[in-house]
PDB file of N, CA and C in Angstrom:
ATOM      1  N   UNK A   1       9.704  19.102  33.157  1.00  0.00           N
ATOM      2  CA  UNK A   1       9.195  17.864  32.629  1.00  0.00           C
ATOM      3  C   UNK A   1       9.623  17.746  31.159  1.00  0.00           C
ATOM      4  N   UNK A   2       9.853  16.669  31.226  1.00  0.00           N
ATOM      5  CA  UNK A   2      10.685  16.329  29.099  1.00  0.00           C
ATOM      6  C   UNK A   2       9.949  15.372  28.485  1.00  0.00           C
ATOM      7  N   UNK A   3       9.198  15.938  27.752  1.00  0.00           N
ATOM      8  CA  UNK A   3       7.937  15.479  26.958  1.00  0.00           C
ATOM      9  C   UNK A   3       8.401  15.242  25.515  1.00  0.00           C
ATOM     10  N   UNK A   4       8.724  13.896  25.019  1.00  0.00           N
ATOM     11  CA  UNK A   4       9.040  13.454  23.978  1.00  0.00           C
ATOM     12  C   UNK A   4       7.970  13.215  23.094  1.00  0.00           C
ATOM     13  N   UNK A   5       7.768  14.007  21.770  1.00  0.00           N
ATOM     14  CA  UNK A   5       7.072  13.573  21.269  1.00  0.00           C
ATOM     15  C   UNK A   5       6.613  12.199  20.399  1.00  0.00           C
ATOM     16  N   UNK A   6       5.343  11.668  19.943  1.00  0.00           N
ATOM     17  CA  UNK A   6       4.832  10.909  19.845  1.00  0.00           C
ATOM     18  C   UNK A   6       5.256  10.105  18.544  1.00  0.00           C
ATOM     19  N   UNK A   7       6.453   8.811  18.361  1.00  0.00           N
ATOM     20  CA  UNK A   7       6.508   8.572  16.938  1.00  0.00           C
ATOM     21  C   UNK A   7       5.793   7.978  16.368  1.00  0.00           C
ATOM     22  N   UNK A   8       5.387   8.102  15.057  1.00  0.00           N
ATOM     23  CA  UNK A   8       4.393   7.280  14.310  1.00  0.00           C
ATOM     24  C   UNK A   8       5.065   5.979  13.406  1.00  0.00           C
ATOM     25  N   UNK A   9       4.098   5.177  13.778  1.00  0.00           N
ATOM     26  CA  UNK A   9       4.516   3.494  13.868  1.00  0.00           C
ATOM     27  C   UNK A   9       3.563   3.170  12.883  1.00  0.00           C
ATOM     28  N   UNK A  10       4.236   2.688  11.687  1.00  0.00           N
ATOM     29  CA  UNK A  10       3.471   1.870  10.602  1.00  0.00           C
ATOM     30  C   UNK A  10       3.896   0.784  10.603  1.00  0.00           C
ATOM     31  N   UNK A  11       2.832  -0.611  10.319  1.00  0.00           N
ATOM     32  CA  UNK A  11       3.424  -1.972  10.273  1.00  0.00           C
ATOM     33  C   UNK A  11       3.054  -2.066   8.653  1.00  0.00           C
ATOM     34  N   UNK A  12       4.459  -2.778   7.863  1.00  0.00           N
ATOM     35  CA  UNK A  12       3.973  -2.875   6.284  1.00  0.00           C
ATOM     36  C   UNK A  12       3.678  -4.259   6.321  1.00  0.00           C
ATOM     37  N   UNK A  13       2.810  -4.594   5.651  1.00  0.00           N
ATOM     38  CA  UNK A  13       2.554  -5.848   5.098  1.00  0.00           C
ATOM     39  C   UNK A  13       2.952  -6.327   3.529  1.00  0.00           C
ATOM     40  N   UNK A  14       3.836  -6.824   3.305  1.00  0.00           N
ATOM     41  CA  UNK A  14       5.159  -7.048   2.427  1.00  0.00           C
ATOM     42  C   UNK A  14       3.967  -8.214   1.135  1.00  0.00           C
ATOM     43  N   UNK A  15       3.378  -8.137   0.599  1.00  0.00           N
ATOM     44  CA  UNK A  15       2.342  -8.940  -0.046  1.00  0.00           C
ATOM     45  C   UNK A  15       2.428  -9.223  -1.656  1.00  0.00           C
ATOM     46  N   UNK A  16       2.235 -10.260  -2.563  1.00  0.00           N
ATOM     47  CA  UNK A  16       2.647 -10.026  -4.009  1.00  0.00           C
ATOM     48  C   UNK A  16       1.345 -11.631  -4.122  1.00  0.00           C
ATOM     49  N   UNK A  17       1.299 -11.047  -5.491  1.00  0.00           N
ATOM     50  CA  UNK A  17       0.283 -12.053  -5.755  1.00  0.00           C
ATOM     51  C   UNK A  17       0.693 -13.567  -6.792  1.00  0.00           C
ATOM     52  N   UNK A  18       2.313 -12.934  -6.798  1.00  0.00           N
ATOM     53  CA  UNK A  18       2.508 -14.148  -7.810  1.00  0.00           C
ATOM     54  C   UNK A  18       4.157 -14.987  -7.415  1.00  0.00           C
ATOM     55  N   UNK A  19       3.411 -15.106  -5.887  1.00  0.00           N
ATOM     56  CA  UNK A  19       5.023 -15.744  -5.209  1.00  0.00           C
ATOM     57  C   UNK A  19       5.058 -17.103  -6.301  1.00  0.00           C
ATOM     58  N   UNK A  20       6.303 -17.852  -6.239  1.00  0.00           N
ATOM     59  CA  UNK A  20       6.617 -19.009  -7.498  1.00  0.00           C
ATOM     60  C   UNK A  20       6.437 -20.289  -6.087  1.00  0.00           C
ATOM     61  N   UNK A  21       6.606 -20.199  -4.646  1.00  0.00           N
ATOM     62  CA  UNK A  21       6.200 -21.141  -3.825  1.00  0.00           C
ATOM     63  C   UNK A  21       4.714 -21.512  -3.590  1.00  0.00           C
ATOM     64  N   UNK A  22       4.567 -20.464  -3.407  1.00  0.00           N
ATOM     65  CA  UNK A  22       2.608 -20.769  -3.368  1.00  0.00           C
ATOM     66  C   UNK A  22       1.994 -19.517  -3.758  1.00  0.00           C
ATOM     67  N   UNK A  23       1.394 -19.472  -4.755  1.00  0.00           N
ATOM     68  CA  UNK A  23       0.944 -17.971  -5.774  1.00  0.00           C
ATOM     69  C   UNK A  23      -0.870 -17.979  -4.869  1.00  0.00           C
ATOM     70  N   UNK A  24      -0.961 -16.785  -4.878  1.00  0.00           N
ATOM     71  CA  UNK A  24      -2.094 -15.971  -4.207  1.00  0.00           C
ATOM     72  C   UNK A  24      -2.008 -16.226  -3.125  1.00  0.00           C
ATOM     73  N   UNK A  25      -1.024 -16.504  -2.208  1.00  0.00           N
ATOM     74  CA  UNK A  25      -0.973 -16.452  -0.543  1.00  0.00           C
ATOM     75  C   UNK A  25      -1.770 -15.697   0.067  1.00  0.00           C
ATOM     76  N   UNK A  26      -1.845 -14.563  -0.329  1.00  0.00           N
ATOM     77  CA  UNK A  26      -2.355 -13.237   0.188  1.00  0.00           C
ATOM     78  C   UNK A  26      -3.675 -13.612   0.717  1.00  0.00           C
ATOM     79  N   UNK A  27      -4.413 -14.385  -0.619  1.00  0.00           N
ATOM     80  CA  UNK A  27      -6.067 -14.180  -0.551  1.00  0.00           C
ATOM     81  C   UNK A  27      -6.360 -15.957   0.277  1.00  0.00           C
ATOM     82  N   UNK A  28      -5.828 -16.563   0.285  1.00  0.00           N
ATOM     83  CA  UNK A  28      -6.210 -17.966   0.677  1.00  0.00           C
ATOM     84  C   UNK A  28      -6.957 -18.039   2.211  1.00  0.00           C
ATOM     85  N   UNK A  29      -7.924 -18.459   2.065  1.00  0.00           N
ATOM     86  CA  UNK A  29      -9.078 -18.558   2.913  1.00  0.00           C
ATOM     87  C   UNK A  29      -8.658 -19.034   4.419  1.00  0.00           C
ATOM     88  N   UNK A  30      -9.065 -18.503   5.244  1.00  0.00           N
ATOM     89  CA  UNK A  30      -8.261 -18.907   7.103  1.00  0.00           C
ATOM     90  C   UNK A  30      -9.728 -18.695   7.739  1.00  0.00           C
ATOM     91  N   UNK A  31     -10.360 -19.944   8.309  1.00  0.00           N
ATOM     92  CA  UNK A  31     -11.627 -19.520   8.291  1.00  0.00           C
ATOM     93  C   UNK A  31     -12.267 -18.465   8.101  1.00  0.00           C
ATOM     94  N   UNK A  32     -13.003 -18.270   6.817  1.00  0.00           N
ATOM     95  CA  UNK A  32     -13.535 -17.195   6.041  1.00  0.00           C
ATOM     96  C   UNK A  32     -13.070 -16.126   5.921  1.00  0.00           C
ATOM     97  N   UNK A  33     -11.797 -15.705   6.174  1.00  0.00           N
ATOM     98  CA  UNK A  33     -11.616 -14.452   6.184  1.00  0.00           C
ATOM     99  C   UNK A  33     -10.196 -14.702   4.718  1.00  0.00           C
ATOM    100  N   UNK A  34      -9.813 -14.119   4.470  1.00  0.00           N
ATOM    101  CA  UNK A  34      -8.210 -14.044   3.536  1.00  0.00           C
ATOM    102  C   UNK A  34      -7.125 -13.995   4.504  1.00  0.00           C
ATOM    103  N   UNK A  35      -5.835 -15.131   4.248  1.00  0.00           N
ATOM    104  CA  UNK A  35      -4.917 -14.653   5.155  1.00  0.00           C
ATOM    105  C   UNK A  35      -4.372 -12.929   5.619  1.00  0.00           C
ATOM    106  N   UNK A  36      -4.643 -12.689   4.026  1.00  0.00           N
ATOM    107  CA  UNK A  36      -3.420 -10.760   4.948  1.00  0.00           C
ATOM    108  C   UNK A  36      -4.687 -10.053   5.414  1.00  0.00           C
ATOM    109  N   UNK A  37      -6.045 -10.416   5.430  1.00  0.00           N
ATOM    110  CA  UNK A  37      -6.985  -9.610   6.182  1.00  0.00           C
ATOM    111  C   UNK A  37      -6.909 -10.152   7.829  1.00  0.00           C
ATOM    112  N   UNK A  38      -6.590 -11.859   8.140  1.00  0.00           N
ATOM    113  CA  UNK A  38      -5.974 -11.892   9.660  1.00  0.00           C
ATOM    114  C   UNK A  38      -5.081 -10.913   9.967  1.00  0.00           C
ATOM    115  N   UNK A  39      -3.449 -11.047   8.689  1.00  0.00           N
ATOM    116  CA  UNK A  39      -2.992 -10.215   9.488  1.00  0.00           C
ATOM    117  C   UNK A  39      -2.994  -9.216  10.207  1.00  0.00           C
ATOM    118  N   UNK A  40      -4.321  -8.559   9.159  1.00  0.00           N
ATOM    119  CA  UNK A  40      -3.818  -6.739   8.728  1.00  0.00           C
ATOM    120  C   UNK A  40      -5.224  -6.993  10.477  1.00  0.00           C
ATOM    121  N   UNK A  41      -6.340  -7.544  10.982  1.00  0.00           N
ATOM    122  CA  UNK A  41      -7.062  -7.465  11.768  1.00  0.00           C
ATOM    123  C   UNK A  41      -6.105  -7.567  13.309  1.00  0.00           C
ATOM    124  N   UNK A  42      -5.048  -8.229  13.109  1.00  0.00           N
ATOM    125  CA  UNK A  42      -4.362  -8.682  14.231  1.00  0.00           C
ATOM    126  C   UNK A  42      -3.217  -7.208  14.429  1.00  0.00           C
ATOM    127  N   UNK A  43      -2.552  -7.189  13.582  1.00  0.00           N
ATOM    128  CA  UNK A  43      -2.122  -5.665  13.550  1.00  0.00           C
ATOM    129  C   UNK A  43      -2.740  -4.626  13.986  1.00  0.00           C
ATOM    130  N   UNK A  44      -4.123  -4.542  13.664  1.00  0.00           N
ATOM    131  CA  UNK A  44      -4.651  -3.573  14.109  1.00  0.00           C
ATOM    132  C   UNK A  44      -5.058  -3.358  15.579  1.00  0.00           C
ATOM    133  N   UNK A  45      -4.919  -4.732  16.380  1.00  0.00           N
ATOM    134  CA  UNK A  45      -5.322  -4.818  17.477  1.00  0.00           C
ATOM    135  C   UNK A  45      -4.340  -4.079  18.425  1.00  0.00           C
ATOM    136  N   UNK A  46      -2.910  -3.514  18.220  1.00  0.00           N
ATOM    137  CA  UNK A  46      -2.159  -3.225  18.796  1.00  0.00           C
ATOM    138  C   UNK A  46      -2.276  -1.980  18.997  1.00  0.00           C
ATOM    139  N   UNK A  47      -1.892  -1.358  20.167  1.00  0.00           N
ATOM    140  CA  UNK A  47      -2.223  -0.026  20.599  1.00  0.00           C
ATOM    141  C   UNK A  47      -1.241   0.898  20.314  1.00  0.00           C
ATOM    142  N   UNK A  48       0.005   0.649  19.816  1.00  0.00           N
ATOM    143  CA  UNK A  48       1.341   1.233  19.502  1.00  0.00           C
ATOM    144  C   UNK A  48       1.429   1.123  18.012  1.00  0.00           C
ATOM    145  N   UNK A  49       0.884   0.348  17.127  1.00  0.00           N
ATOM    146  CA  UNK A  49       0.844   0.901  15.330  1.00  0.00           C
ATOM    147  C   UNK A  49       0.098   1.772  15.193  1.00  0.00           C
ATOM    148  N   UNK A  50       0.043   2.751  14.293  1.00  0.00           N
ATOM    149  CA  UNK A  50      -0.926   4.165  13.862  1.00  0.00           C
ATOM    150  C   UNK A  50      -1.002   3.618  13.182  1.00  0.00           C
ATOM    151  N   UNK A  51      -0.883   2.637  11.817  1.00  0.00           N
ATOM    152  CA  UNK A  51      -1.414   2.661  10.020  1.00  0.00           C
ATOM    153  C   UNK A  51      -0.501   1.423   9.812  1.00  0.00           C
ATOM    154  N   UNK A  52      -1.718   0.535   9.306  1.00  0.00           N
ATOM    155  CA  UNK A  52      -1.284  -0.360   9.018  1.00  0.00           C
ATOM    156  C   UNK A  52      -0.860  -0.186   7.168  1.00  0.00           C
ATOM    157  N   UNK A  53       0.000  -0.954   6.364  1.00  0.00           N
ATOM    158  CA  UNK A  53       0.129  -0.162   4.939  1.00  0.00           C
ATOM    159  C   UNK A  53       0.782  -1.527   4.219  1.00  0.00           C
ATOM    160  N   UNK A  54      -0.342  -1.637   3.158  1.00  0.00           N
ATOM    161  CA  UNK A  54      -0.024  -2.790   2.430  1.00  0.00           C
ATOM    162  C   UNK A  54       1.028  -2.801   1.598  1.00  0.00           C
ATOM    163  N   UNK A  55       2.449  -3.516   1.195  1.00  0.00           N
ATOM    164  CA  UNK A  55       3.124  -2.881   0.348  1.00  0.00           C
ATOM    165  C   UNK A  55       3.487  -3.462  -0.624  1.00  0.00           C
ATOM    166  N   UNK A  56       2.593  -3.580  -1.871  1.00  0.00           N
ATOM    167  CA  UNK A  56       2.922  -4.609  -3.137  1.00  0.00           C
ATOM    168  C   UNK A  56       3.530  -4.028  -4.322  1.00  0.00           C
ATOM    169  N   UNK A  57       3.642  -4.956  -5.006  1.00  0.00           N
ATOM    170  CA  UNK A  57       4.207  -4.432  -6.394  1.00  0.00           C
ATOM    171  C   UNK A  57       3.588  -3.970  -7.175  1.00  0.00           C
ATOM    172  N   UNK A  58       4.109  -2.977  -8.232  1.00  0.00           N
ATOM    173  CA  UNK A  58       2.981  -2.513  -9.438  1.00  0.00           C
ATOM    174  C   UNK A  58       2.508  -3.451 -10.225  1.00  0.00           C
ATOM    175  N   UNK A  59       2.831  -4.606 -10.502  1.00  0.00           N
ATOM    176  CA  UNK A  59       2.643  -5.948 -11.001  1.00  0.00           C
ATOM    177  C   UNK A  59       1.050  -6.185 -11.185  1.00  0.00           C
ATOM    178  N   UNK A  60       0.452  -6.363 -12.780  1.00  0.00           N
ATOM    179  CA  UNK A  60      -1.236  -5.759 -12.457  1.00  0.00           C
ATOM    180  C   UNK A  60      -1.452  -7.168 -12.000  1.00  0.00           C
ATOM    181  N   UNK A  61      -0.675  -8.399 -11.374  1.00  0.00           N
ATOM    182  CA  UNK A  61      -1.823  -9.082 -10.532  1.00  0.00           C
ATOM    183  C   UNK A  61      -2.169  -8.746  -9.246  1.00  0.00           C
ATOM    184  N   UNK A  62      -0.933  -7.833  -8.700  1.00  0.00           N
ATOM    185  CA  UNK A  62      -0.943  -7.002  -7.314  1.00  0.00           C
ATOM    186  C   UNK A  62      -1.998  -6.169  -7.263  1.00  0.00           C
ATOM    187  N   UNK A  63      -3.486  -5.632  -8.025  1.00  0.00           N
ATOM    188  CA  UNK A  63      -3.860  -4.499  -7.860  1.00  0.00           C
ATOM    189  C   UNK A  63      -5.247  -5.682  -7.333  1.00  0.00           C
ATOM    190  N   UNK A  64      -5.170  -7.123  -7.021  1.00  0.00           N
ATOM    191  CA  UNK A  64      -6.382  -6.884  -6.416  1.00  0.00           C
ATOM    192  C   UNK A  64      -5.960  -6.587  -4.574  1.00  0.00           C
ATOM    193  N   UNK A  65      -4.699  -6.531  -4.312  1.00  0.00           N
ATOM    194  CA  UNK A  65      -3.998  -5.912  -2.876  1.00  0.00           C
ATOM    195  C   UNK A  65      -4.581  -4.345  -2.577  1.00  0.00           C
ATOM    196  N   UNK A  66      -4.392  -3.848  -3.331  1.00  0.00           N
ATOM    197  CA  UNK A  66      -4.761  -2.213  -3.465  1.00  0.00           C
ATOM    198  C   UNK A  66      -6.016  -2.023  -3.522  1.00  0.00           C
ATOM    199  N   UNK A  67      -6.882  -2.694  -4.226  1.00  0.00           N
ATOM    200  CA  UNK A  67      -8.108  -2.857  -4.140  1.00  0.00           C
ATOM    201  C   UNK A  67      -8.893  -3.140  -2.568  1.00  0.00           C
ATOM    202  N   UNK A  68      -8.437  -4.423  -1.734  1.00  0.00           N
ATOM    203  CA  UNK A  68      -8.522  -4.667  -0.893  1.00  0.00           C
ATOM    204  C   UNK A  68      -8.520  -2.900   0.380  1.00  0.00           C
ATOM    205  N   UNK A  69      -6.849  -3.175   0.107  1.00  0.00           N
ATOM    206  CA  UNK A  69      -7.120  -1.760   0.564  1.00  0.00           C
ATOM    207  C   UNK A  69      -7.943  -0.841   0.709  1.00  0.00           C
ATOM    208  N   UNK A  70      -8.302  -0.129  -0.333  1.00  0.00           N
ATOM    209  CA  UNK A  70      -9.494   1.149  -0.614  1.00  0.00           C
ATOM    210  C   UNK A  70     -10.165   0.428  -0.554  1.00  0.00           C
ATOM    211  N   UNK A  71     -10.853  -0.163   0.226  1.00  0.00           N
ATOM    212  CA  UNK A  71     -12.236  -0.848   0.906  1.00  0.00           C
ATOM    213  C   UNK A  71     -12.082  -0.924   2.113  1.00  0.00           C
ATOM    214  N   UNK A  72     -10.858  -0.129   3.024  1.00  0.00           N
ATOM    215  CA  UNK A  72     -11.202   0.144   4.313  1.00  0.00           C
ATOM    216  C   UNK A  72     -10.232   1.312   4.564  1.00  0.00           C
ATOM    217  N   UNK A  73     -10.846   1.946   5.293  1.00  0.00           N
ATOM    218  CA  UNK A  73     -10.021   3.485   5.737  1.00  0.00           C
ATOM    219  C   UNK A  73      -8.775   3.558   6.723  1.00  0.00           C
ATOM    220  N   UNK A  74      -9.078   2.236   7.349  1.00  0.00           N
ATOM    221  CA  UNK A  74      -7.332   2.169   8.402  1.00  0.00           C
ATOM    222  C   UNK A  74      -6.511   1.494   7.552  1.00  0.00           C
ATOM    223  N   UNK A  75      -6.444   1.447   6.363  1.00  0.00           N
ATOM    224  CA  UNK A  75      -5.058   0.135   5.627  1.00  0.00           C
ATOM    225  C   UNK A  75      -4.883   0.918   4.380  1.00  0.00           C
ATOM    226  N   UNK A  76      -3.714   1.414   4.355  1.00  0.00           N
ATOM    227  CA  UNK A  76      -2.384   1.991   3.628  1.00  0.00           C
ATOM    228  C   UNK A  76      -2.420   1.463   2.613  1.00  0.00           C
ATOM    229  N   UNK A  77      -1.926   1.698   1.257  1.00  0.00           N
ATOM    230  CA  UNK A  77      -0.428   0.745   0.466  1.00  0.00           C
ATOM    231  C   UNK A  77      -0.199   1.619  -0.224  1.00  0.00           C
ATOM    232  N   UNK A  78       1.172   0.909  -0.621  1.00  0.00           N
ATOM    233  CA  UNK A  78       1.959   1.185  -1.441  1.00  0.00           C
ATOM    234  C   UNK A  78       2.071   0.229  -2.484  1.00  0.00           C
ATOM    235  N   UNK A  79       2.304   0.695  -4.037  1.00  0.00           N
ATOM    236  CA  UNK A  79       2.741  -0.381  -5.037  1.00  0.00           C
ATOM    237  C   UNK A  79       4.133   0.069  -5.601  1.00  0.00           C
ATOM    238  N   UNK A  80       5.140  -1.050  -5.675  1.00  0.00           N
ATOM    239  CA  UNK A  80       6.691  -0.210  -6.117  1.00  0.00           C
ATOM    240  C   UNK A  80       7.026  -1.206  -7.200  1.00  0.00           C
ATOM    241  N   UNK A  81       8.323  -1.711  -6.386  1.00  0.00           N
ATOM    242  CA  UNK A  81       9.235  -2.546  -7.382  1.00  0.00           C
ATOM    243  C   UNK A  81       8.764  -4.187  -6.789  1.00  0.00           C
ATOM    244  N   UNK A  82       8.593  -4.889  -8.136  1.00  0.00           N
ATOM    245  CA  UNK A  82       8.453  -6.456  -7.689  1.00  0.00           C
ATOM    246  C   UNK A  82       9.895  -7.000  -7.202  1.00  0.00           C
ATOM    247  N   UNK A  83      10.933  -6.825  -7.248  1.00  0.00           N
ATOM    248  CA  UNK A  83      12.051  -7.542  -7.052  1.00  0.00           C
ATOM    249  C   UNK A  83      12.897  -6.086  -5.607  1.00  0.00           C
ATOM    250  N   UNK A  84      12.232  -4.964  -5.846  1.00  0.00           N
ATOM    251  CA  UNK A  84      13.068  -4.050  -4.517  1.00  0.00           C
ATOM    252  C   UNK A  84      12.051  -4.126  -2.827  1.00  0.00           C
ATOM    253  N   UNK A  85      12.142  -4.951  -2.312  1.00  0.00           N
ATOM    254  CA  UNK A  85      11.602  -5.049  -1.063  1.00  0.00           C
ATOM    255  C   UNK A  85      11.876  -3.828  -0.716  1.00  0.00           C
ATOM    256  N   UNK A  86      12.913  -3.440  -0.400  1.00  0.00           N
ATOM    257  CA  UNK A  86      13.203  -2.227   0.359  1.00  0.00           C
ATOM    258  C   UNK A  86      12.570  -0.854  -0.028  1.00  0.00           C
ATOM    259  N   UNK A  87      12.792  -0.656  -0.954  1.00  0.00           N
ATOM    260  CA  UNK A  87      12.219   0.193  -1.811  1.00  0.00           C
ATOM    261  C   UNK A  87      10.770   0.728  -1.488  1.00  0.00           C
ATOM    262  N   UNK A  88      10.029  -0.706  -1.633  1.00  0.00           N
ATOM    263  CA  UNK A  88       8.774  -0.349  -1.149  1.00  0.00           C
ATOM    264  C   UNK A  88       8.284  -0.014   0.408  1.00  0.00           C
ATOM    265  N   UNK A  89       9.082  -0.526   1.409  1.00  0.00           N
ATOM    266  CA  UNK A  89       9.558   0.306   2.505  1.00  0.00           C
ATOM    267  C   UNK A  89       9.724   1.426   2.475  1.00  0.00           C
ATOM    268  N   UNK A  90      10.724   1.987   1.912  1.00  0.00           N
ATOM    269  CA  UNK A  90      11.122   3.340   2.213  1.00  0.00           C
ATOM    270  C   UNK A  90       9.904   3.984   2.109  1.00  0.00           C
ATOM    271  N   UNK A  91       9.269   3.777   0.532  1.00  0.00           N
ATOM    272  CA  UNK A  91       8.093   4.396  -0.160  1.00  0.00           C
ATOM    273  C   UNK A  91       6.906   4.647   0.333  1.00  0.00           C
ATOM    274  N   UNK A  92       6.649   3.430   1.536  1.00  0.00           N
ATOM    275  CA  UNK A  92       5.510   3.484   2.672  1.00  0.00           C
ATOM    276  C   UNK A  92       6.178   4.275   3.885  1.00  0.00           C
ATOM    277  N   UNK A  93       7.325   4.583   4.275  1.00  0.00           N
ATOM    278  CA  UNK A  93       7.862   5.421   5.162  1.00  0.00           C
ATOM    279  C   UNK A  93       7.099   7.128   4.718  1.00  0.00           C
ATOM    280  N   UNK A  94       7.940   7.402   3.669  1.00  0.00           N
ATOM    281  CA  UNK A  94       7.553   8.471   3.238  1.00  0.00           C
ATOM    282  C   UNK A  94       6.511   8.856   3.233  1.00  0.00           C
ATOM    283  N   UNK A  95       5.570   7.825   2.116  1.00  0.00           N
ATOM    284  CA  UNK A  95       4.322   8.206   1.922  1.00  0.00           C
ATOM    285  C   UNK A  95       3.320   8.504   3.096  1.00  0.00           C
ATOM    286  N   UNK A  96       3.650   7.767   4.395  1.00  0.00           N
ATOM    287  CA  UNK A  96       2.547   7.791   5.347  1.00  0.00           C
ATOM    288  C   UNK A  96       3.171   8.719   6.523  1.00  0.00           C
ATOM    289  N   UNK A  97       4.746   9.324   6.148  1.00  0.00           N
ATOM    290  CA  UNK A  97       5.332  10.061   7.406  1.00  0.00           C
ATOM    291  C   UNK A  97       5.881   9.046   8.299  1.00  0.00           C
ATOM    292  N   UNK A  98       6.104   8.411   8.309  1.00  0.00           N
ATOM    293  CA  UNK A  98       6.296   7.364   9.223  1.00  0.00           C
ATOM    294  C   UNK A  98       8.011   7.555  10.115  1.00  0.00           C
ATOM    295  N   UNK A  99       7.828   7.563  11.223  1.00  0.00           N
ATOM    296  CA  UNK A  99       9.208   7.457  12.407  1.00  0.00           C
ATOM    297  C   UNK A  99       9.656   6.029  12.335  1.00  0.00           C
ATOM    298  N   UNK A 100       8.999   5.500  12.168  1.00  0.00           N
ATOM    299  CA  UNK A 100       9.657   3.706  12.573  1.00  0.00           C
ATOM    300  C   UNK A 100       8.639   3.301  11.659  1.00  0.00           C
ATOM    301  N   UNK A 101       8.955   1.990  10.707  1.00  0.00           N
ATOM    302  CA  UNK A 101       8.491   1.178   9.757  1.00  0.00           C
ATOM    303  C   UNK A 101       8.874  -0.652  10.251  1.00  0.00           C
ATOM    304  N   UNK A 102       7.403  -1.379  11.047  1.00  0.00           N
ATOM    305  CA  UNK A 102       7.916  -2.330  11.240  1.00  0.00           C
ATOM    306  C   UNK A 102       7.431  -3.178   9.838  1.00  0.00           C
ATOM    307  N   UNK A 103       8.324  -4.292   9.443  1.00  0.00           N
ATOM    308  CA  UNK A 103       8.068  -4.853   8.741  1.00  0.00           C
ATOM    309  C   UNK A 103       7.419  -6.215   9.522  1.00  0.00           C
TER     310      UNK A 103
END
């Protein structure tokens, strides 16, 4: 029998607080809840992500993202580069061990 082991699946949530199209996206109200808290609730519903992981910029309007975060024990982040998307990918790869990183 060939027993492949188990990869671990993080979904990042790509988030910044000072987009120049519509600034505080993140937090804007979707019946009562904040949009990236739908997301991050709908993400979680899936039986194939292990860790969901917020991934913003060091940018101090980004730290009320991180904040959010450490107010619940299943949601990740990372804070990197405001202008390196990728970057902050990799950085949530690493940081959480991660086999596959869906964005």
């Amino acid at each position: 029998m060939n027993i492949k082991p188990k990869k671990k699946v993080i979904a990042c949530v790509v988030a910044r607080m000072n987009s120049t199209r519509l600034p505080r996206k993140s937090l804007l109200d979707v019946e009562g809840k904040s949009l990236i808290m739908r997301i991050i609730e709908r993400l979680n519903e899936s039986k194939t992500i292990d860790q969901v992981v917020i991934c913003t910029s060091n940018h101090p309007d980004d730290i009320v993202l991180i904040d959010l975060a450490k107010k619940y024990d299943n949601i990740g982040f990372i804070a990197g580069s405001e202008q390196d998307v990728l970057s902050r990918l990799i950085d949530a790869a690493e940081k959480y061990d991660a086999d596959i990183v869906l964005r």
